[in-house]
N, C-alpha and C. Protein backbone atom coordinates (compact mmCIF):
# COMPACT_ATOMS: atom_id res chain seq x y z
N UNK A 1 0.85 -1.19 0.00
CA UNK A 1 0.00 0.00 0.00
C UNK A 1 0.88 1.24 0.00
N UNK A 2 0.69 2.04 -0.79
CA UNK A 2 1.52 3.98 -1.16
C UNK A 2 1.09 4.35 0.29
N UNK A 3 2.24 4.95 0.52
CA UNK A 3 2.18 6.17 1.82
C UNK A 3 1.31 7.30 0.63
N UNK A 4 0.28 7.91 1.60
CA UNK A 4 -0.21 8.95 1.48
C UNK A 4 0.68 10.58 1.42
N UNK A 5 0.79 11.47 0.90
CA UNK A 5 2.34 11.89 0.47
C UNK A 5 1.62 13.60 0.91
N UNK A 6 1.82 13.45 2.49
CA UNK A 6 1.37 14.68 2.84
C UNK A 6 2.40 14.57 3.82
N UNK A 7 2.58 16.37 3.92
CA UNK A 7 3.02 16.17 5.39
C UNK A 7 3.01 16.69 6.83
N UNK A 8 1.74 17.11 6.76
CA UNK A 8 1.26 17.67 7.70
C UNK A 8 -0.48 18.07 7.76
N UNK A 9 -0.94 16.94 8.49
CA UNK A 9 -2.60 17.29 8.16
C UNK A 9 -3.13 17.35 9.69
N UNK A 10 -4.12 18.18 9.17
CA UNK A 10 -5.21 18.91 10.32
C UNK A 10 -6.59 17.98 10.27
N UNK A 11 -7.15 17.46 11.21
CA UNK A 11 -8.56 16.81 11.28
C UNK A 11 -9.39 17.61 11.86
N UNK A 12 -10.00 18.87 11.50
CA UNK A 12 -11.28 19.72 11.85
C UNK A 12 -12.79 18.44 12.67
N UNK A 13 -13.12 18.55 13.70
CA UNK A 13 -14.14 18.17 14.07
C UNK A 13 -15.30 18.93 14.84
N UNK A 14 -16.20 18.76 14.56
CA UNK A 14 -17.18 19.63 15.32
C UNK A 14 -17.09 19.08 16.78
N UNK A 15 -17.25 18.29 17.10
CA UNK A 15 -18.31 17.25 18.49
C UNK A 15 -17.03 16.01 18.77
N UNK A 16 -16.89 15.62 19.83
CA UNK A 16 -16.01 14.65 20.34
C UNK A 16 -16.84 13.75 19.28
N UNK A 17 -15.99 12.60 19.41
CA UNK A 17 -16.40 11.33 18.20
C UNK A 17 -16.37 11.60 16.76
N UNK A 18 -16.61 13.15 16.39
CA UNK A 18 -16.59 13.40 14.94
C UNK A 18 -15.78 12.54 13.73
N UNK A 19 -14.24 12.12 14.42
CA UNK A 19 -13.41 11.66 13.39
C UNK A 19 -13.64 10.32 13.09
N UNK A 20 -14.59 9.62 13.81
CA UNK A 20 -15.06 8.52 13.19
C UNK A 20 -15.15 8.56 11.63
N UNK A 21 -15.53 9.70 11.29
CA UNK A 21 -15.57 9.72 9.68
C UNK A 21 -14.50 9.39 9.15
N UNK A 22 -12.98 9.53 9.54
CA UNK A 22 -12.09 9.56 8.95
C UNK A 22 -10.81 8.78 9.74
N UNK A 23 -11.00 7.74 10.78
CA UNK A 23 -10.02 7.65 11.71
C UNK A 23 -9.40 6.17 11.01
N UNK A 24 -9.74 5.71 10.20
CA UNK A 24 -8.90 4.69 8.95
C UNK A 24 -7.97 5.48 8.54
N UNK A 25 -7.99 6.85 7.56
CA UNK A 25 -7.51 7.54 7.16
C UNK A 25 -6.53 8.54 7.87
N UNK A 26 -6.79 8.66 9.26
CA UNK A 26 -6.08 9.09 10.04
C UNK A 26 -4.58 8.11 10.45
N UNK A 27 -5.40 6.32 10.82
CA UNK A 27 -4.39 5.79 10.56
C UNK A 27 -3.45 5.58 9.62
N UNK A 28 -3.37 5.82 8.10
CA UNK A 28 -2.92 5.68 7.01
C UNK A 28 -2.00 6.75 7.16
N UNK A 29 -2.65 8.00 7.42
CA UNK A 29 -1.49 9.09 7.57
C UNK A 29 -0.60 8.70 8.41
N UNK A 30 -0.92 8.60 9.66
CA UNK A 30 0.39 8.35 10.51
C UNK A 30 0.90 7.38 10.31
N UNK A 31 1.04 5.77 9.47
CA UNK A 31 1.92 5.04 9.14
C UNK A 31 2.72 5.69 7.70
N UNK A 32 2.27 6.61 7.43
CA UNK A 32 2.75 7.28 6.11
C UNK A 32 3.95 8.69 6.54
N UNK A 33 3.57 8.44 8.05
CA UNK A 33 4.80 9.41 8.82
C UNK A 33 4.53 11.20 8.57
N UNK A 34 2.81 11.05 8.19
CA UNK A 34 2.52 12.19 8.03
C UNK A 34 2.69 12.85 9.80
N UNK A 35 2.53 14.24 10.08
CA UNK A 35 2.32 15.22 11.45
C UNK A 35 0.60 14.99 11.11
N UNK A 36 0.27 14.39 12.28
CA UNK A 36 -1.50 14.55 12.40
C UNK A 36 -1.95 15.18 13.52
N UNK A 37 -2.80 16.61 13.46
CA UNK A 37 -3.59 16.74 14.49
C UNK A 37 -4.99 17.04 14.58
N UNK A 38 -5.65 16.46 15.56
CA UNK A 38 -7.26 16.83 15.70
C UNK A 38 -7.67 17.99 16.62
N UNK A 39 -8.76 19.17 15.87
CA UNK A 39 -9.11 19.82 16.80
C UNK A 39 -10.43 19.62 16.82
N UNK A 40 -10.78 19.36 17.54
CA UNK A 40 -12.56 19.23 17.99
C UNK A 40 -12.93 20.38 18.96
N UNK A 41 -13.96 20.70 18.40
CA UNK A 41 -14.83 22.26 19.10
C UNK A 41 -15.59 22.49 20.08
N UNK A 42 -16.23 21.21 20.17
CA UNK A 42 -17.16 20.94 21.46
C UNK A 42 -16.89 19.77 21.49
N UNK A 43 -16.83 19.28 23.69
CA UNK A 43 -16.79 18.44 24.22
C UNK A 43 -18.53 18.20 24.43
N UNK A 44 -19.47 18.66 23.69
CA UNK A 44 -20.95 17.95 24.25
C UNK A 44 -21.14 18.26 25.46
N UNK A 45 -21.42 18.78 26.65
CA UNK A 45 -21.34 18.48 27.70
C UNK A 45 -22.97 18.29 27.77
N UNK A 46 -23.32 19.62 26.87
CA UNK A 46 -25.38 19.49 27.17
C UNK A 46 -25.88 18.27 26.48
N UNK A 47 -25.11 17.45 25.72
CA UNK A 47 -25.70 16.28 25.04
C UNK A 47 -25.19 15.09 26.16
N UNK A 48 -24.61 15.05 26.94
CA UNK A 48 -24.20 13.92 27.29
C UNK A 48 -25.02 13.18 28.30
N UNK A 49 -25.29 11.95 28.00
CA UNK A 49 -26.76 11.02 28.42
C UNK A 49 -26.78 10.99 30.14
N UNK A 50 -27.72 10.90 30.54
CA UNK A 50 -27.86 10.50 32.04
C UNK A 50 -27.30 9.71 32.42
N UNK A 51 -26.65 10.06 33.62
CA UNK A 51 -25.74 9.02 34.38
C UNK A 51 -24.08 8.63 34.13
N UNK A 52 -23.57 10.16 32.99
CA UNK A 52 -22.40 10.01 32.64
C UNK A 52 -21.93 11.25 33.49
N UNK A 53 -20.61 11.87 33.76
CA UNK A 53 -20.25 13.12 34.12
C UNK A 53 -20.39 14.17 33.09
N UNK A 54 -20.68 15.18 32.96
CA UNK A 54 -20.62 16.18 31.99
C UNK A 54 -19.43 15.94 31.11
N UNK A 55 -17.96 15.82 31.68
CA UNK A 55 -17.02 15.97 30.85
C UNK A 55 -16.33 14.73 30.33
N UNK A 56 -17.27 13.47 30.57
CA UNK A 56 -16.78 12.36 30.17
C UNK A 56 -16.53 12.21 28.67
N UNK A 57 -16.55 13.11 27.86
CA UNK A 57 -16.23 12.94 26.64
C UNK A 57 -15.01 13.74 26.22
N UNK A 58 -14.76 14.73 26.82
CA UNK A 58 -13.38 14.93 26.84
C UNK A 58 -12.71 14.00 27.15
N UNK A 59 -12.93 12.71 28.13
CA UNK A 59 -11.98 12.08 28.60
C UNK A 59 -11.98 10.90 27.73
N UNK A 60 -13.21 10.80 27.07
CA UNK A 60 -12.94 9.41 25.78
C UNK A 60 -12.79 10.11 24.32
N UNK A 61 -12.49 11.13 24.18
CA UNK A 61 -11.67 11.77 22.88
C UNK A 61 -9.98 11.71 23.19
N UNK A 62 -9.69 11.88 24.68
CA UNK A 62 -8.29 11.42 24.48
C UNK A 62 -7.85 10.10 24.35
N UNK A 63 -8.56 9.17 25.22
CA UNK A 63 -8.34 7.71 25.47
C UNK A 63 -8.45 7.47 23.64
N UNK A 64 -9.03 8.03 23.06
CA UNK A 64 -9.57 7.31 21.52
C UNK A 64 -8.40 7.78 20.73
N UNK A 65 -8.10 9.07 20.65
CA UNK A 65 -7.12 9.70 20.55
C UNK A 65 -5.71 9.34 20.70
N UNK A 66 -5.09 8.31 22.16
CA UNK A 66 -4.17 7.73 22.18
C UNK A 66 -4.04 6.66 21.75
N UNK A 67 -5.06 5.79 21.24
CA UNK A 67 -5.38 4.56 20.93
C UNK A 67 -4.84 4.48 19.43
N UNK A 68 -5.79 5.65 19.08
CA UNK A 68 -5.46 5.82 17.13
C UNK A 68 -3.98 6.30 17.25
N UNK A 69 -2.97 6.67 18.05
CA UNK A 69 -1.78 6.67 18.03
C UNK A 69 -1.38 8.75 17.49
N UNK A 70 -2.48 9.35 17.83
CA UNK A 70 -2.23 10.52 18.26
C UNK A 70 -1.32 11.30 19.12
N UNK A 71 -0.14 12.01 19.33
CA UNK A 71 0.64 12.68 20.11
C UNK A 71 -0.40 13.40 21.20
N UNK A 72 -0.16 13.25 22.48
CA UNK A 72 -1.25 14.54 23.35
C UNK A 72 -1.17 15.72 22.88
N UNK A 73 -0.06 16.16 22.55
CA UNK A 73 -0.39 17.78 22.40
C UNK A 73 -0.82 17.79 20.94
N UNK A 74 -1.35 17.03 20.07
CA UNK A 74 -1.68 16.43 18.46
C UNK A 74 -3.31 17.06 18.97
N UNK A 75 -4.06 16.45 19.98
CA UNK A 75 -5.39 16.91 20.14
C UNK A 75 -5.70 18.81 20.69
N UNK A 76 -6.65 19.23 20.05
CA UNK A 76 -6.60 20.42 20.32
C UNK A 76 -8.46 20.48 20.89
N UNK A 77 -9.22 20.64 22.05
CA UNK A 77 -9.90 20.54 22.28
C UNK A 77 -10.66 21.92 22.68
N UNK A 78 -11.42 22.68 21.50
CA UNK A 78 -12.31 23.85 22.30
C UNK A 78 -13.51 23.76 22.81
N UNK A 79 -14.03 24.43 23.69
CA UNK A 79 -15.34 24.65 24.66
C UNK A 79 -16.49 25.39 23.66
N UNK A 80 -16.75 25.37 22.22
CA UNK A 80 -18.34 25.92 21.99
C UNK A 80 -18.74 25.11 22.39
N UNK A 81 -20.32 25.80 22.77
CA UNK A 81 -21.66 25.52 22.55
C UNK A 81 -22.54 24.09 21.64
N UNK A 82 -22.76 23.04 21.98
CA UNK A 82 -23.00 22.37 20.99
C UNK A 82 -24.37 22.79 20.62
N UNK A 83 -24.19 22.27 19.38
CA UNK A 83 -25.85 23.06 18.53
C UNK A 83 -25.66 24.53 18.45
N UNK A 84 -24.97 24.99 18.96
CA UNK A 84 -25.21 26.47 18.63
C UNK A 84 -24.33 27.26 18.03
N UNK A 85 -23.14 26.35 17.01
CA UNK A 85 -22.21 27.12 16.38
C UNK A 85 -22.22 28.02 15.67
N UNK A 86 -23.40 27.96 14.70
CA UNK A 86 -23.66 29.27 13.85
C UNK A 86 -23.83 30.55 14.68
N UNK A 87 -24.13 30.69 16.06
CA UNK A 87 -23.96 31.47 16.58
C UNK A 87 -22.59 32.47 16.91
N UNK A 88 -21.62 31.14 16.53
CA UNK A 88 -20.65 31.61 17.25
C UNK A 88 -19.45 31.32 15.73
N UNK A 89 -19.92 31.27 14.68
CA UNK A 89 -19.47 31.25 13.38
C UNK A 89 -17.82 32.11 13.66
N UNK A 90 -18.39 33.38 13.81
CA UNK A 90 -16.64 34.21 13.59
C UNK A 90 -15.79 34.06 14.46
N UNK A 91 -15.90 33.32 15.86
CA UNK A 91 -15.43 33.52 17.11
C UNK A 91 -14.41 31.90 16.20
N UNK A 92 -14.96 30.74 15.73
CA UNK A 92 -14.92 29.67 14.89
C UNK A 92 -14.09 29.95 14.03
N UNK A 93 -14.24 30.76 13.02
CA UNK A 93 -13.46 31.49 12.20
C UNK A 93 -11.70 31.97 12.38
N UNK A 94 -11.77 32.68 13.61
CA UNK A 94 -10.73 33.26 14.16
C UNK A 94 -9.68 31.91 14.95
N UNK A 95 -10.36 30.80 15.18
CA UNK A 95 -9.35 30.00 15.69
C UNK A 95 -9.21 28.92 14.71
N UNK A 96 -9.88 28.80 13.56
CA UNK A 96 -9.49 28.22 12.63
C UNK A 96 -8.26 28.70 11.82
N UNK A 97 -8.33 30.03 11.70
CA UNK A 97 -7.13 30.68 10.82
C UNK A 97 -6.24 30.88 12.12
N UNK A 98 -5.69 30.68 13.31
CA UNK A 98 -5.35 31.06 14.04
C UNK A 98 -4.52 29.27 13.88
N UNK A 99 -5.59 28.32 14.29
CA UNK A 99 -4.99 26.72 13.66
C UNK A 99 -3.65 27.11 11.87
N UNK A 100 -4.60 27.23 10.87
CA UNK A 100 -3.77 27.95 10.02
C UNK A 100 -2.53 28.34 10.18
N UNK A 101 -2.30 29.34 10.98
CA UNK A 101 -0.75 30.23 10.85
C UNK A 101 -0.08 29.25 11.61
N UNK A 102 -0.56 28.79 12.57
CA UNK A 102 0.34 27.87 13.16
C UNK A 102 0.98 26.38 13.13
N UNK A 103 0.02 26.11 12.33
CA UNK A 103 0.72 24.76 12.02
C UNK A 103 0.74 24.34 10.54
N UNK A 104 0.01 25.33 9.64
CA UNK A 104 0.11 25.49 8.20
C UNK A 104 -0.26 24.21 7.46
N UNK A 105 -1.15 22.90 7.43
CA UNK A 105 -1.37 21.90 6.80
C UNK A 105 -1.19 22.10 5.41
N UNK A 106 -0.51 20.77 4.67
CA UNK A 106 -1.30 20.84 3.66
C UNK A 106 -2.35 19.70 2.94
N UNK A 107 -2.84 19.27 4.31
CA UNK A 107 -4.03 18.57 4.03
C UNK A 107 -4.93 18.59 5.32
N UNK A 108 -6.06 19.26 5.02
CA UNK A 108 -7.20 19.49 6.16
C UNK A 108 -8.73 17.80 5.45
N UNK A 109 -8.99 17.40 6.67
CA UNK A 109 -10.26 16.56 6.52
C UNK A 109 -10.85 17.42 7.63
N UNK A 110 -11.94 17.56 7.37
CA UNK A 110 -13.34 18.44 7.71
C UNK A 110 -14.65 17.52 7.37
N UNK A 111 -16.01 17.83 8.09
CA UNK A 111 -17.18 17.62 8.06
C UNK A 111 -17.67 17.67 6.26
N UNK A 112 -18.07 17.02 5.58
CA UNK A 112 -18.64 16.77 4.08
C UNK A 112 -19.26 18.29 4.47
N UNK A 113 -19.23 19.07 3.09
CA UNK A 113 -19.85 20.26 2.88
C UNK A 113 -21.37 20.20 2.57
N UNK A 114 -21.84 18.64 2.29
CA UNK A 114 -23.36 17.83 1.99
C UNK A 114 -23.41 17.79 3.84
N UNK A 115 -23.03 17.89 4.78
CA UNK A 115 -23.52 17.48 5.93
C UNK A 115 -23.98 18.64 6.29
N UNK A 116 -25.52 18.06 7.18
CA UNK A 116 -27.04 18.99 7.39
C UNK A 116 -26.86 19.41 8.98
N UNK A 117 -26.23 18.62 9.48
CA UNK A 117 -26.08 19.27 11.14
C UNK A 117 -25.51 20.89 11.19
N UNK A 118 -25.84 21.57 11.83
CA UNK A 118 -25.61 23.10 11.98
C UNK A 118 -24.13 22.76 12.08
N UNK A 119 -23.59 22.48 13.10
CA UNK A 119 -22.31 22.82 13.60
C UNK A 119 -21.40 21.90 13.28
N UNK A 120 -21.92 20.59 12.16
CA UNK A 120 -20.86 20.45 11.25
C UNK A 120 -20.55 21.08 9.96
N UNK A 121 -21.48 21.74 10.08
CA UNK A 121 -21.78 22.69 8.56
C UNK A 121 -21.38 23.73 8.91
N UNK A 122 -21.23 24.69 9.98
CA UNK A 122 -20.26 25.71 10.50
C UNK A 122 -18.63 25.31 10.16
N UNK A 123 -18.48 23.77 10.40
CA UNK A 123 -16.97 23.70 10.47
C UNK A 123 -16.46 23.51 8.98
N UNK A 124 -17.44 22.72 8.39
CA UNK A 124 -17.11 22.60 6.73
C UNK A 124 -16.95 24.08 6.33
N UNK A 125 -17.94 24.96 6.60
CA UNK A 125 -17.94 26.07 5.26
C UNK A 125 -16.57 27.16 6.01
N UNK A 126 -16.50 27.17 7.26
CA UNK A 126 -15.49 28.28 7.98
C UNK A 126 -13.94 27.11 7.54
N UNK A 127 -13.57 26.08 7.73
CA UNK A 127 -12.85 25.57 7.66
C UNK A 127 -12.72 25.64 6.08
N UNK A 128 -13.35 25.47 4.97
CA UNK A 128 -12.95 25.88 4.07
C UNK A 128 -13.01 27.15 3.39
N UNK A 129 -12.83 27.90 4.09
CA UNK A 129 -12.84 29.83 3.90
C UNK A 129 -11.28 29.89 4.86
N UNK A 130 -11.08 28.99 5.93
CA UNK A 130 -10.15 29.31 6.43
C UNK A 130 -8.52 28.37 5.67
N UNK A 131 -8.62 27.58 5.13
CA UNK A 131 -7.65 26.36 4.86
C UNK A 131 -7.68 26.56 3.11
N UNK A 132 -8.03 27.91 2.60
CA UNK A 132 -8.25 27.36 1.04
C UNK A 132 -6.87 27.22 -0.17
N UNK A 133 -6.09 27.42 0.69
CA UNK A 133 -4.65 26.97 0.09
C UNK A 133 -4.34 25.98 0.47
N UNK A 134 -4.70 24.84 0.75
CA UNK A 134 -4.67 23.65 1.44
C UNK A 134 -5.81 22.30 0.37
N UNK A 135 -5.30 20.97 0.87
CA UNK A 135 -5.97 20.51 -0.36
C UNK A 135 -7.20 19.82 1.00
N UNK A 136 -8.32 20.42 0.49
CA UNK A 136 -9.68 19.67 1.70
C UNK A 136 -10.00 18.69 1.32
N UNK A 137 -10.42 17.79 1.87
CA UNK A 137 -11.66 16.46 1.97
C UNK A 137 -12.79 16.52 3.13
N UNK A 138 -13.92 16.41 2.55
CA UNK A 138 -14.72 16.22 3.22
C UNK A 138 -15.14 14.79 3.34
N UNK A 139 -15.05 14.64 5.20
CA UNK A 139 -15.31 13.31 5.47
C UNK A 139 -16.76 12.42 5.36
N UNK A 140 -17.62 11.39 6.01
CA UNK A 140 -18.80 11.15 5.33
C UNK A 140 -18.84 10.44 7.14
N UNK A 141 -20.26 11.64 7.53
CA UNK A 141 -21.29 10.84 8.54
C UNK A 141 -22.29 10.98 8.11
N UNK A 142 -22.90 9.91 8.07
CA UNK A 142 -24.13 9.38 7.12
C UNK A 142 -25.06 9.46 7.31
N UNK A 143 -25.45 10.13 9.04
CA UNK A 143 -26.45 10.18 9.48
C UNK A 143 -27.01 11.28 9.36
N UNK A 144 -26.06 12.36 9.07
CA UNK A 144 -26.11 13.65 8.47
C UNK A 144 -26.34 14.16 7.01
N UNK A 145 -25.61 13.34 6.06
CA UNK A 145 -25.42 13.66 5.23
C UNK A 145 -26.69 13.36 4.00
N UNK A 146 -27.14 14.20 3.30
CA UNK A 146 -28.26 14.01 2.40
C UNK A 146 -27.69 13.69 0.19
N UNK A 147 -26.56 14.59 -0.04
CA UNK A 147 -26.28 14.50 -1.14
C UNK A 147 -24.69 14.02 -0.50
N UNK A 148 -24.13 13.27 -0.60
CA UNK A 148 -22.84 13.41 -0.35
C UNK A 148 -21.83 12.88 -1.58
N UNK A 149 -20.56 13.49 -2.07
CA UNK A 149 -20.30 12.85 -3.23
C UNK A 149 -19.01 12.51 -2.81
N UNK A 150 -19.48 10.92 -3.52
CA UNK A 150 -17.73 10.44 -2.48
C UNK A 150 -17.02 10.29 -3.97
N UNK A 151 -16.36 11.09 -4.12
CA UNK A 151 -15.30 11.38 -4.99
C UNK A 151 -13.78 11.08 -5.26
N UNK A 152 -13.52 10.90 -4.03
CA UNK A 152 -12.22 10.31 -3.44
C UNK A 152 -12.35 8.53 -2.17
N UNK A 153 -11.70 8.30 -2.91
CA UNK A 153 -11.36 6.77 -1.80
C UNK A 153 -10.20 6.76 -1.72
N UNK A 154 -9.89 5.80 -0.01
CA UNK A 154 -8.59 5.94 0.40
C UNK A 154 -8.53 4.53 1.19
N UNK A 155 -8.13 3.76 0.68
CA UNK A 155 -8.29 2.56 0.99
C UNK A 155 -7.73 1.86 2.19
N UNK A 156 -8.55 0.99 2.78
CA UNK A 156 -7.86 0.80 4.58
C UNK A 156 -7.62 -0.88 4.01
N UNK A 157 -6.94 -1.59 5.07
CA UNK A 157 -7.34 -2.83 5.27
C UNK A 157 -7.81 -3.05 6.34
N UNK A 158 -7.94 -4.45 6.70
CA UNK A 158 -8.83 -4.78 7.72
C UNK A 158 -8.20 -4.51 9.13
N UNK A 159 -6.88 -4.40 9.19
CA UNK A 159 -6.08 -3.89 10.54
C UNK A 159 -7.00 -2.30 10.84
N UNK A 160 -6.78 -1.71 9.69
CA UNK A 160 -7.24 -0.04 10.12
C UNK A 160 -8.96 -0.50 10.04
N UNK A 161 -10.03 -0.74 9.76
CA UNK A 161 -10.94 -0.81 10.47
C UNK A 161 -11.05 -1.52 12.11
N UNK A 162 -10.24 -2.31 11.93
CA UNK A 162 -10.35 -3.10 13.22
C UNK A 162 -9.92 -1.83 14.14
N UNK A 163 -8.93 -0.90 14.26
CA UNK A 163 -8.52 -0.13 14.97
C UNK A 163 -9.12 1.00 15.05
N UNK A 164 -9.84 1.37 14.12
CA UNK A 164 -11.39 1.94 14.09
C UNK A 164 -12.38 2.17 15.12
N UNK A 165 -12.95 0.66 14.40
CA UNK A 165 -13.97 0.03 15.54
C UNK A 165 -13.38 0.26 17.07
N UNK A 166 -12.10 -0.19 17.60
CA UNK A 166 -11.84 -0.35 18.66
C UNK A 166 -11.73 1.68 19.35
N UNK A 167 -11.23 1.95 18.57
CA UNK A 167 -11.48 3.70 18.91
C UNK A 167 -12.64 4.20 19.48
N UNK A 168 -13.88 3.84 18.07
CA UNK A 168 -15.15 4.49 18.67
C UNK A 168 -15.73 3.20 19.32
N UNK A 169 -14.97 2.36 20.57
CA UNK A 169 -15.61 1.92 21.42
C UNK A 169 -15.35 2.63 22.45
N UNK A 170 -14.28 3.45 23.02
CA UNK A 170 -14.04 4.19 23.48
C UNK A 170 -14.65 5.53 23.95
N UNK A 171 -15.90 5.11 22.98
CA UNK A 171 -16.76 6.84 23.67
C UNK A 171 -18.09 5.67 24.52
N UNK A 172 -18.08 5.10 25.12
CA UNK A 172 -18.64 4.64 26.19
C UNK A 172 -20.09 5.04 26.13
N UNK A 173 -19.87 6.37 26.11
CA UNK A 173 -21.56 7.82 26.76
C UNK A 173 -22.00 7.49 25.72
N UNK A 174 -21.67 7.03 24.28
CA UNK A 174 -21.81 7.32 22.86
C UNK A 174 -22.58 5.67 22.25
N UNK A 175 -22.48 4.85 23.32
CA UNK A 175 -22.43 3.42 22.25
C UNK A 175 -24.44 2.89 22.39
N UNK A 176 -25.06 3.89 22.40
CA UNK A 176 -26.32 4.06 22.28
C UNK A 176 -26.60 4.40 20.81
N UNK A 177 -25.60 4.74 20.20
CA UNK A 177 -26.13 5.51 19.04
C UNK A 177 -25.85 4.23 17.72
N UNK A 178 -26.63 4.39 16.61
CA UNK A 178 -26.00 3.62 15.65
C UNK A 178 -25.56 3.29 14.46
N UNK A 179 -24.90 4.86 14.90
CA UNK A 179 -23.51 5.08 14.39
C UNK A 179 -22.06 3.67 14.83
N UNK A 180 -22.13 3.60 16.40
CA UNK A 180 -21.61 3.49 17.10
C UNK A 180 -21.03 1.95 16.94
N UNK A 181 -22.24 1.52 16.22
CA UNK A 181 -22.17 -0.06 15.87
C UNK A 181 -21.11 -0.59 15.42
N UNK A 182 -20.20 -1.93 15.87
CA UNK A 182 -19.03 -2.38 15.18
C UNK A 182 -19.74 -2.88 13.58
N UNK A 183 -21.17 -3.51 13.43
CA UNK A 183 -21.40 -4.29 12.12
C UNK A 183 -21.45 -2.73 11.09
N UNK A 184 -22.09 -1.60 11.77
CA UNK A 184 -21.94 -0.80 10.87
C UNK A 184 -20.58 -0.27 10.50
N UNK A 185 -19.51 0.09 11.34
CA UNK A 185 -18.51 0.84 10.90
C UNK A 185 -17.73 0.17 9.59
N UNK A 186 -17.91 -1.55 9.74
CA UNK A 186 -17.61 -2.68 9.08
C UNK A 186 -18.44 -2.61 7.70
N UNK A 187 -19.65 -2.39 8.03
CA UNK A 187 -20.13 -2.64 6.44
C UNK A 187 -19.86 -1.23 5.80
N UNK A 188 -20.17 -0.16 6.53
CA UNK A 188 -19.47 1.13 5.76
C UNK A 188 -18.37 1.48 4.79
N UNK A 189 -17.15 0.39 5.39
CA UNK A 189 -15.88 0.51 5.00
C UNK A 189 -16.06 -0.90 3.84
N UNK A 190 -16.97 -1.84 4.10
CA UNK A 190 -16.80 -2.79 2.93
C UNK A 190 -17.81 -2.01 1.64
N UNK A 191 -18.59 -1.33 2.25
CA UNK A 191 -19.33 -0.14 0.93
C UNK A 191 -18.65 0.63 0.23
N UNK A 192 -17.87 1.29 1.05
CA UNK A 192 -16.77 2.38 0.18
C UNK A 192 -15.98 1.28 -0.42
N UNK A 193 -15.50 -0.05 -0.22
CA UNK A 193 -14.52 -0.50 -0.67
C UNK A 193 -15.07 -1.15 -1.89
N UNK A 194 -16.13 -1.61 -2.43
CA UNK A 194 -16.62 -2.09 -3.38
C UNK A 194 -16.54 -0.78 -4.18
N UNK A 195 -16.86 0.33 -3.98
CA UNK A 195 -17.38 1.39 -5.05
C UNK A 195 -15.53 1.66 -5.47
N UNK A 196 -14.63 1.74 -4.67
CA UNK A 196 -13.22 1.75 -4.91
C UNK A 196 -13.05 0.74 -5.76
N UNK A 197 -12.88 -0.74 -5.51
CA UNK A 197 -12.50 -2.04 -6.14
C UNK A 197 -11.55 -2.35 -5.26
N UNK A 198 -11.63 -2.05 -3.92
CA UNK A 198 -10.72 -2.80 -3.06
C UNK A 198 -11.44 -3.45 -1.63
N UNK A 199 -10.93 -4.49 -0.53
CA UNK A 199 -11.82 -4.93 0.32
C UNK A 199 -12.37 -3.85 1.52
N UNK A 200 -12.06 -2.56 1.46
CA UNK A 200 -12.14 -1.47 2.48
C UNK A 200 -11.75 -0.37 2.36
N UNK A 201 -12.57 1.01 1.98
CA UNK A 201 -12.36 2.15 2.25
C UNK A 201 -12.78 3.21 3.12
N UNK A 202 -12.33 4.28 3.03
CA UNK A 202 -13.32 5.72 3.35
C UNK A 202 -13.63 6.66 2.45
N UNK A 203 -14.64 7.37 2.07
CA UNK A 203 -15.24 7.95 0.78
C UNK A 203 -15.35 9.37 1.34
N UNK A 204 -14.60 10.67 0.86
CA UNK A 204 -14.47 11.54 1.01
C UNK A 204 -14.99 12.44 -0.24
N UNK A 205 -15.40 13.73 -0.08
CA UNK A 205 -16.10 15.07 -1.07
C UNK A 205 -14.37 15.74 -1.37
N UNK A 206 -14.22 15.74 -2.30
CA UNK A 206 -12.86 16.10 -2.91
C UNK A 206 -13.18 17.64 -3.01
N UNK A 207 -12.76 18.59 -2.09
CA UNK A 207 -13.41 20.11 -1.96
C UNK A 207 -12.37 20.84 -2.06
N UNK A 208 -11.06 20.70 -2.03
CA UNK A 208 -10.03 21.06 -3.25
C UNK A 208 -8.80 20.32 -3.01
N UNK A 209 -8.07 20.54 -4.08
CA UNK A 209 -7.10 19.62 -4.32
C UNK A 209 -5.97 19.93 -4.83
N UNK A 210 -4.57 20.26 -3.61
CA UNK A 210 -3.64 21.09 -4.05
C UNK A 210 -2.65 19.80 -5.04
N UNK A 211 -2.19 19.98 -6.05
CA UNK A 211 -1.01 18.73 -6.40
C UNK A 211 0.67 19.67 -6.75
């Protein structure tokens, strides 16, 4: 399998768990010796189910985070508002280009620009106003997404789903949802991998493309 030939990529997430969309691909980078870091915007605290602590999802974005073989200071974790990002769009704005100067990617994965949730759709459209010298992909949550065009495949094998799956078992507060499912994350990746012609991918919105 080709190393992926970047060398330095940014993973934009709205919501702890977000990079499920892309955490195959996350692994690929870092055996490809790419610099990977995730910033996620909200820890959820008003979503998080009865009978968990408020900030228990900060604490299973790192555990998931060290698992997928992330550096600690690799995670960058801010306090918005969940659900209410469009509110807070420019405040979003300013630490995205602020991400920008400082660590300069030249490959950002972000929320699919087809995804209907407010405040992944804050991070798609500000993240690509902020990163547009940079080559984007938009990642694919499905539960969101209504037109999504997977344009790009990036092919895993069965080690990087397996390490996947084992990641988003790690959000604990989260394994109600079903998303969350090991048969789904599995048939997802054998879906993208048929439309590729290989046994496993991830299907990304090709939203620009520096070469």
């Amino acid at each position: 399998m080709e190393k992926l030939n970047f060398k330095r990529a940014l993973v934009l997430g709205a919501h702890t768990d977000d990079e499920f969309g892309c955490t195959g691909t996350i692994l690929r980078l870092l055996e490809s010796g790419v610099e990977v870091y995730y910033a996620v915007f909200s820890s959820c605290e008003e979503s998080v189910p009865e009978g968990f602590p408020k900030d228990v999802l900060l604490h299973e974005v790192r555990k998931a985070a060290q698992l997928i073989g992330l550096a600690n200071d690799h995670l960058i974790v801010y306090d918005f508002r969940v659900r209410h990002f469009p509110t807070f769009r420019q405040e979003i704005l300013e630490e995205l280009v602020k991400l920008r100067n400082r660590l300069k990617p030249d490959l950002v994965l972000l929320p699919a620009y087809s995804d209907m949730h407010q405040d992944h759709h804050v991070i798609s459209i500000e993240g690509l106003r902020a990163f547009k010298f940079a080559s984007i992909l938009g990642y694919e949550l499905p539960m969101n997404t209504i037109a999504f065009q997977h344009t790009c495949f990036i092919e895993l094998m069965s080690d990087h789903v397996k390490r996947k799956i084992e990641a988003l078992r790690c959000y604990e507060s989260q394994r109600f949802r079903s998303y969350s499912r090991d048969e789904f994350i599995e048939s997802l990746a054998k879906v993208r991998g048929v439309q590729a012609g290989v046994e496993y991918a991830e299907a990304f919105e090709v939203l620009r493309m520096k070469l």
